[in-house]
PDB file of N, CA and C in Angstrom:
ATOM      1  N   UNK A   1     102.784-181.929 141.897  1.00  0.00           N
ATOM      2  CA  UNK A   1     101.477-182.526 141.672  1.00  0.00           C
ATOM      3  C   UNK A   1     101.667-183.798 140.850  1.00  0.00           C
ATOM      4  N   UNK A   2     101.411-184.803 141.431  1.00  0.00           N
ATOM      5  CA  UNK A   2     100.839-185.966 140.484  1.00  0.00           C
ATOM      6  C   UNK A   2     100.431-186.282 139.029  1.00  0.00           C
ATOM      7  N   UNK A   3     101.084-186.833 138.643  1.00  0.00           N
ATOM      8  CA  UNK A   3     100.249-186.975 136.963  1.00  0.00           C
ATOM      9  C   UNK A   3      99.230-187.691 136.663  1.00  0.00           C
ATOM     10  N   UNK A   4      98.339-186.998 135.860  1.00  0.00           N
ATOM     11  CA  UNK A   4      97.166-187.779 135.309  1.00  0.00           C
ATOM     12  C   UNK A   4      97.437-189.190 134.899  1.00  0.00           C
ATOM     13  N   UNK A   5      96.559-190.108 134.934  1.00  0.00           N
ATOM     14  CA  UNK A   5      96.565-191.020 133.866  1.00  0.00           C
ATOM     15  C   UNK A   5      97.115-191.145 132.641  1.00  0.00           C
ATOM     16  N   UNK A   6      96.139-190.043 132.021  1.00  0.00           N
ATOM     17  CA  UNK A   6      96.449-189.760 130.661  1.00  0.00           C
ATOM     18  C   UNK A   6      97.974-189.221 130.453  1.00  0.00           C
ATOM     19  N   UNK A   7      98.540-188.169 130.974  1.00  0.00           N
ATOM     20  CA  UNK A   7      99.297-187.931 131.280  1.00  0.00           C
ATOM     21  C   UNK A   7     100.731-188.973 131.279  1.00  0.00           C
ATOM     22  N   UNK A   8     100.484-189.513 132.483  1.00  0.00           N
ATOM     23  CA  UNK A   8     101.570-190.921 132.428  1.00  0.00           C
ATOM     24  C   UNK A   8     101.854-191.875 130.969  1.00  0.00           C
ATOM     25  N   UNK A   9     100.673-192.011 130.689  1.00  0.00           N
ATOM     26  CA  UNK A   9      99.899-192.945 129.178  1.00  0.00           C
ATOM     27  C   UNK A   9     100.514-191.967 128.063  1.00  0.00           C
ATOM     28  N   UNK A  10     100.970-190.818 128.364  1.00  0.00           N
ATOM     29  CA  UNK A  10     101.086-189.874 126.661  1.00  0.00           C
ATOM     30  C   UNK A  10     103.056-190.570 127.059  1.00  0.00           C
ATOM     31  N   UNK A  11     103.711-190.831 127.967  1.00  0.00           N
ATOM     32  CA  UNK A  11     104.737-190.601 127.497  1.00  0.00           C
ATOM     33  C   UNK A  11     105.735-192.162 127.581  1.00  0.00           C
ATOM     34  N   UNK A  12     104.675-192.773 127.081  1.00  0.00           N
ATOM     35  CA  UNK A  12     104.706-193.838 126.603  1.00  0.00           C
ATOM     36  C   UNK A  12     104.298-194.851 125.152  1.00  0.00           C
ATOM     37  N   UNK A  13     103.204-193.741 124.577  1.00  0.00           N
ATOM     38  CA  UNK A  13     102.512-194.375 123.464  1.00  0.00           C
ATOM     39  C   UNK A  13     102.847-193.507 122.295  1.00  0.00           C
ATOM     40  N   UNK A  14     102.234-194.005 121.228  1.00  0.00           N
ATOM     41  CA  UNK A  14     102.951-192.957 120.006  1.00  0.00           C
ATOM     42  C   UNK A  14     101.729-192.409 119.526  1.00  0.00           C
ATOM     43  N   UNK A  15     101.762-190.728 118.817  1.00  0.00           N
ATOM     44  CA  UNK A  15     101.045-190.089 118.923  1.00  0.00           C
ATOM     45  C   UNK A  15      99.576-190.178 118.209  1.00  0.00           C
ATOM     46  N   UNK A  16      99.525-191.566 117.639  1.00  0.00           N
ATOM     47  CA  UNK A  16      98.099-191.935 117.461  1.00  0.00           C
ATOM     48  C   UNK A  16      97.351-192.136 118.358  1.00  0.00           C
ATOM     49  N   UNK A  17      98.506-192.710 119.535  1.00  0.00           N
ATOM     50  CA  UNK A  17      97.597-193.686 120.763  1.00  0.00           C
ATOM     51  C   UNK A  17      97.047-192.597 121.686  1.00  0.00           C
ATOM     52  N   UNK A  18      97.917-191.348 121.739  1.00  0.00           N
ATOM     53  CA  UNK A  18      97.497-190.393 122.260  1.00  0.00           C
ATOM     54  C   UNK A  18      96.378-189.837 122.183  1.00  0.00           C
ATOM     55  N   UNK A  19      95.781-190.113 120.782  1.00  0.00           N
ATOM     56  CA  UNK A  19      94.974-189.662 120.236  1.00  0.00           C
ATOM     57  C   UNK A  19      93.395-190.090 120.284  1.00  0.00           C
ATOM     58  N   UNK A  20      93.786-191.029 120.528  1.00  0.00           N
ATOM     59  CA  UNK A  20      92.780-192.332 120.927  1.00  0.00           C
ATOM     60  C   UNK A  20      92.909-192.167 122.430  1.00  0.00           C
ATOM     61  N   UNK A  21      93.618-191.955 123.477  1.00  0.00           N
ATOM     62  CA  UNK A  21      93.398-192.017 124.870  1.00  0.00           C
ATOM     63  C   UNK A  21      92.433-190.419 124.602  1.00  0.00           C
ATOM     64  N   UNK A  22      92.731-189.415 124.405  1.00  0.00           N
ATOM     65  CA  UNK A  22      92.449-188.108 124.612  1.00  0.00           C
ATOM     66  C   UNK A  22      90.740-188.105 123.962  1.00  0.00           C
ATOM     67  N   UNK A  23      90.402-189.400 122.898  1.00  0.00           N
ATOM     68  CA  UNK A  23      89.400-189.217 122.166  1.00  0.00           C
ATOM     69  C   UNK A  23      88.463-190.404 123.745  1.00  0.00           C
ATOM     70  N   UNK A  24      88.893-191.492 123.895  1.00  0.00           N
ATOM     71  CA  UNK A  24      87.830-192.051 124.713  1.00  0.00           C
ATOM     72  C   UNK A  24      87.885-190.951 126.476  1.00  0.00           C
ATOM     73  N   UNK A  25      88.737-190.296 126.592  1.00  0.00           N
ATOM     74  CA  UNK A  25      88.718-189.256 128.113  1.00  0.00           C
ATOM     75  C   UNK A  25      87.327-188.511 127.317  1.00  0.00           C
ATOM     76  N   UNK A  26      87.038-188.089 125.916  1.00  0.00           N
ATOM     77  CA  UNK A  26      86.423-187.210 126.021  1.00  0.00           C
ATOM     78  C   UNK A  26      84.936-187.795 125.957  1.00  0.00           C
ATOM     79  N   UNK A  27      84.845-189.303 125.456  1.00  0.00           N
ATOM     80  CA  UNK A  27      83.580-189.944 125.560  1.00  0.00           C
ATOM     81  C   UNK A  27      82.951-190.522 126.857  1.00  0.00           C
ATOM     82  N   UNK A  28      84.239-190.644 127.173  1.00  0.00           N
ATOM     83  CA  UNK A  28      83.860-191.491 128.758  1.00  0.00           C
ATOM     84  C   UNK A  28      83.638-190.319 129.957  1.00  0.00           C
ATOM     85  N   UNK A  29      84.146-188.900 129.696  1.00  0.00           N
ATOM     86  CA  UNK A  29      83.680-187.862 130.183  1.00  0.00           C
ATOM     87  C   UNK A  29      82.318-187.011 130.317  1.00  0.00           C
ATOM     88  N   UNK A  30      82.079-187.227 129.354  1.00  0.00           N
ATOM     89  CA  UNK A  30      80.513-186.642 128.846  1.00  0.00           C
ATOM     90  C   UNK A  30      79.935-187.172 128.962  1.00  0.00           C
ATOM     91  N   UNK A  31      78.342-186.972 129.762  1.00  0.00           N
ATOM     92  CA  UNK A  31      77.414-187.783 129.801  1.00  0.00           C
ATOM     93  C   UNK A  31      76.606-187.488 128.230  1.00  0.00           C
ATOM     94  N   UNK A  32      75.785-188.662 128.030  1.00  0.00           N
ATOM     95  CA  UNK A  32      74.893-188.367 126.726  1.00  0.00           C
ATOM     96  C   UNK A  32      73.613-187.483 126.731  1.00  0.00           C
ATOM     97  N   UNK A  33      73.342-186.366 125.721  1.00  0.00           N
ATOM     98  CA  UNK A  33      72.719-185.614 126.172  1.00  0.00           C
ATOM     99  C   UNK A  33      71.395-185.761 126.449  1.00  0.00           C
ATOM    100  N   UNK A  34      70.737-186.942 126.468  1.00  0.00           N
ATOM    101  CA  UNK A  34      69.295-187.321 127.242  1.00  0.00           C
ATOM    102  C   UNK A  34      69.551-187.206 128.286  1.00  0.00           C
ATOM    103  N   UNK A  35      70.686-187.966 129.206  1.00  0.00           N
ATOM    104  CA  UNK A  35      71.059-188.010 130.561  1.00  0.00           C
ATOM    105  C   UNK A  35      70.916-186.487 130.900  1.00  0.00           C
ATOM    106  N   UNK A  36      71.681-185.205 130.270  1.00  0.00           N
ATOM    107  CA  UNK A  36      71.661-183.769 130.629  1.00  0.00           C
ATOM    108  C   UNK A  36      70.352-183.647 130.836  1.00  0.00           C
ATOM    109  N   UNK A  37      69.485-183.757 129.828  1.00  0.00           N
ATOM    110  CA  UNK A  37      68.499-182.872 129.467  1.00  0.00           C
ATOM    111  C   UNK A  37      67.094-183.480 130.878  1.00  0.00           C
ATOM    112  N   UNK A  38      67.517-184.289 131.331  1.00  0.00           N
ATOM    113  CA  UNK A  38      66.302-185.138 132.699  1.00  0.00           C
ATOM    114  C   UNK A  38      66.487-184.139 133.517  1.00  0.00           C
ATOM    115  N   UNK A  39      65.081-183.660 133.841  1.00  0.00           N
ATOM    116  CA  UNK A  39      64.607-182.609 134.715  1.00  0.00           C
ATOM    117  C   UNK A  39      65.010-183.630 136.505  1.00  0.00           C
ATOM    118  N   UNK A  40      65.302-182.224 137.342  1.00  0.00           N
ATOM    119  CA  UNK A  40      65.452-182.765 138.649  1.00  0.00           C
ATOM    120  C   UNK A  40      64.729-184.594 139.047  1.00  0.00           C
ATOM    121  N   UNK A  41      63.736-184.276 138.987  1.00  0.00           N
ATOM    122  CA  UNK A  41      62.935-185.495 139.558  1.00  0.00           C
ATOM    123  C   UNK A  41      62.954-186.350 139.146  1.00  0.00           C
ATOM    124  N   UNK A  42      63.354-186.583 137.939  1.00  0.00           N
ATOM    125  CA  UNK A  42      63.996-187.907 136.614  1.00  0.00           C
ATOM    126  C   UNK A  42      65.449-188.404 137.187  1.00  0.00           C
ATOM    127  N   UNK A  43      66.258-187.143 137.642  1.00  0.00           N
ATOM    128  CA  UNK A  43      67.259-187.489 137.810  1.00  0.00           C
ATOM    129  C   UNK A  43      67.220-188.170 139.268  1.00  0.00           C
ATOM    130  N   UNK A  44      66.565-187.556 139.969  1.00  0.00           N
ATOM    131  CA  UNK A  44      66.250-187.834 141.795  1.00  0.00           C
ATOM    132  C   UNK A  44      66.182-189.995 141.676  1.00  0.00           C
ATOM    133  N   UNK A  45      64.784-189.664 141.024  1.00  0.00           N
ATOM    134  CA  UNK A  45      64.438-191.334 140.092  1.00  0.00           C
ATOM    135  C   UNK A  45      65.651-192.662 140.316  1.00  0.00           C
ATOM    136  N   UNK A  46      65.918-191.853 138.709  1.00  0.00           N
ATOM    137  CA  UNK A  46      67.428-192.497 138.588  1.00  0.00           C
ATOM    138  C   UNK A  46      68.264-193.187 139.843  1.00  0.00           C
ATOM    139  N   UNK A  47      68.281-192.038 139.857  1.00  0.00           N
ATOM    140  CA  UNK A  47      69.190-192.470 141.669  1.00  0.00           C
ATOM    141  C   UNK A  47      69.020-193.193 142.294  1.00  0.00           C
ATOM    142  N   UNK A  48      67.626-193.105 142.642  1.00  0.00           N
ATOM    143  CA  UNK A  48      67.257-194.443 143.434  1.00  0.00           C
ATOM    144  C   UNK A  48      67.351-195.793 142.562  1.00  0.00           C
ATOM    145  N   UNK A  49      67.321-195.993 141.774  1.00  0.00           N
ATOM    146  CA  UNK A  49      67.181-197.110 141.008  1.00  0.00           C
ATOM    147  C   UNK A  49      68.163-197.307 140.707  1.00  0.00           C
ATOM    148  N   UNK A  50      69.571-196.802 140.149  1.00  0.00           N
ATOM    149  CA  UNK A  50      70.559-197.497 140.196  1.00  0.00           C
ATOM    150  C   UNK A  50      71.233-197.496 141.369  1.00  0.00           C
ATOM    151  N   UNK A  51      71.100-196.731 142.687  1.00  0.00           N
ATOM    152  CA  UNK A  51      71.739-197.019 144.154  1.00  0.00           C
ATOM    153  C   UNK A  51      70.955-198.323 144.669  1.00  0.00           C
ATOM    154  N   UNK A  52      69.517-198.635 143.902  1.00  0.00           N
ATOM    155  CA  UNK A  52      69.064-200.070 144.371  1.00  0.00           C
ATOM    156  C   UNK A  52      69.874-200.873 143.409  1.00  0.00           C
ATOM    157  N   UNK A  53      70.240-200.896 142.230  1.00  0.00           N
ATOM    158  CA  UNK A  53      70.869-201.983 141.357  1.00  0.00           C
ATOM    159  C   UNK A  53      72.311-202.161 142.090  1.00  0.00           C
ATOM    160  N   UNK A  54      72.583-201.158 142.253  1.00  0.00           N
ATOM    161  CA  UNK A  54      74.407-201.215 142.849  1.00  0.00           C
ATOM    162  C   UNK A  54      74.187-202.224 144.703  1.00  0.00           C
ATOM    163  N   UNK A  55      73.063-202.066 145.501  1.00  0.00           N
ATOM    164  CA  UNK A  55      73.112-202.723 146.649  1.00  0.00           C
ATOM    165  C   UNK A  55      72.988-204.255 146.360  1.00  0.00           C
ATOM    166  N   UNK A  56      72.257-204.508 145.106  1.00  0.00           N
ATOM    167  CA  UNK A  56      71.955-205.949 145.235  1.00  0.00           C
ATOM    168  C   UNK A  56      73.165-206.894 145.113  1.00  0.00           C
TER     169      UNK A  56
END
């Protein structure tokens, strides 16, 4: 199997940097919890409006 990103990136950097890759995987992973908490039809919304921002 293939290596992660992160993965590749740990065996190269020193173990601060690690620390810092493993800390932004976990920010850039998670959505913020307003985004969670939008009921279906907020989220439906959404969708359309940024699939219209992304066509223009």
């Amino acid at each position: 199997m293939p290596l992660t990103k992160l993965e590749r990136t740990r065996r190269s950097i020193t173990p601060e940097g690690v620390q810092a890759a493993e800390l932004a995987e976990r920010i850039l992973g998670t959505p913020p919890a307003a985004l969670l908490a939008l009921d279906p039809a907020d989220l439906d919304a959404l969708d359309r409006v940024i699939s219209r921002l992304l066509a223009t």
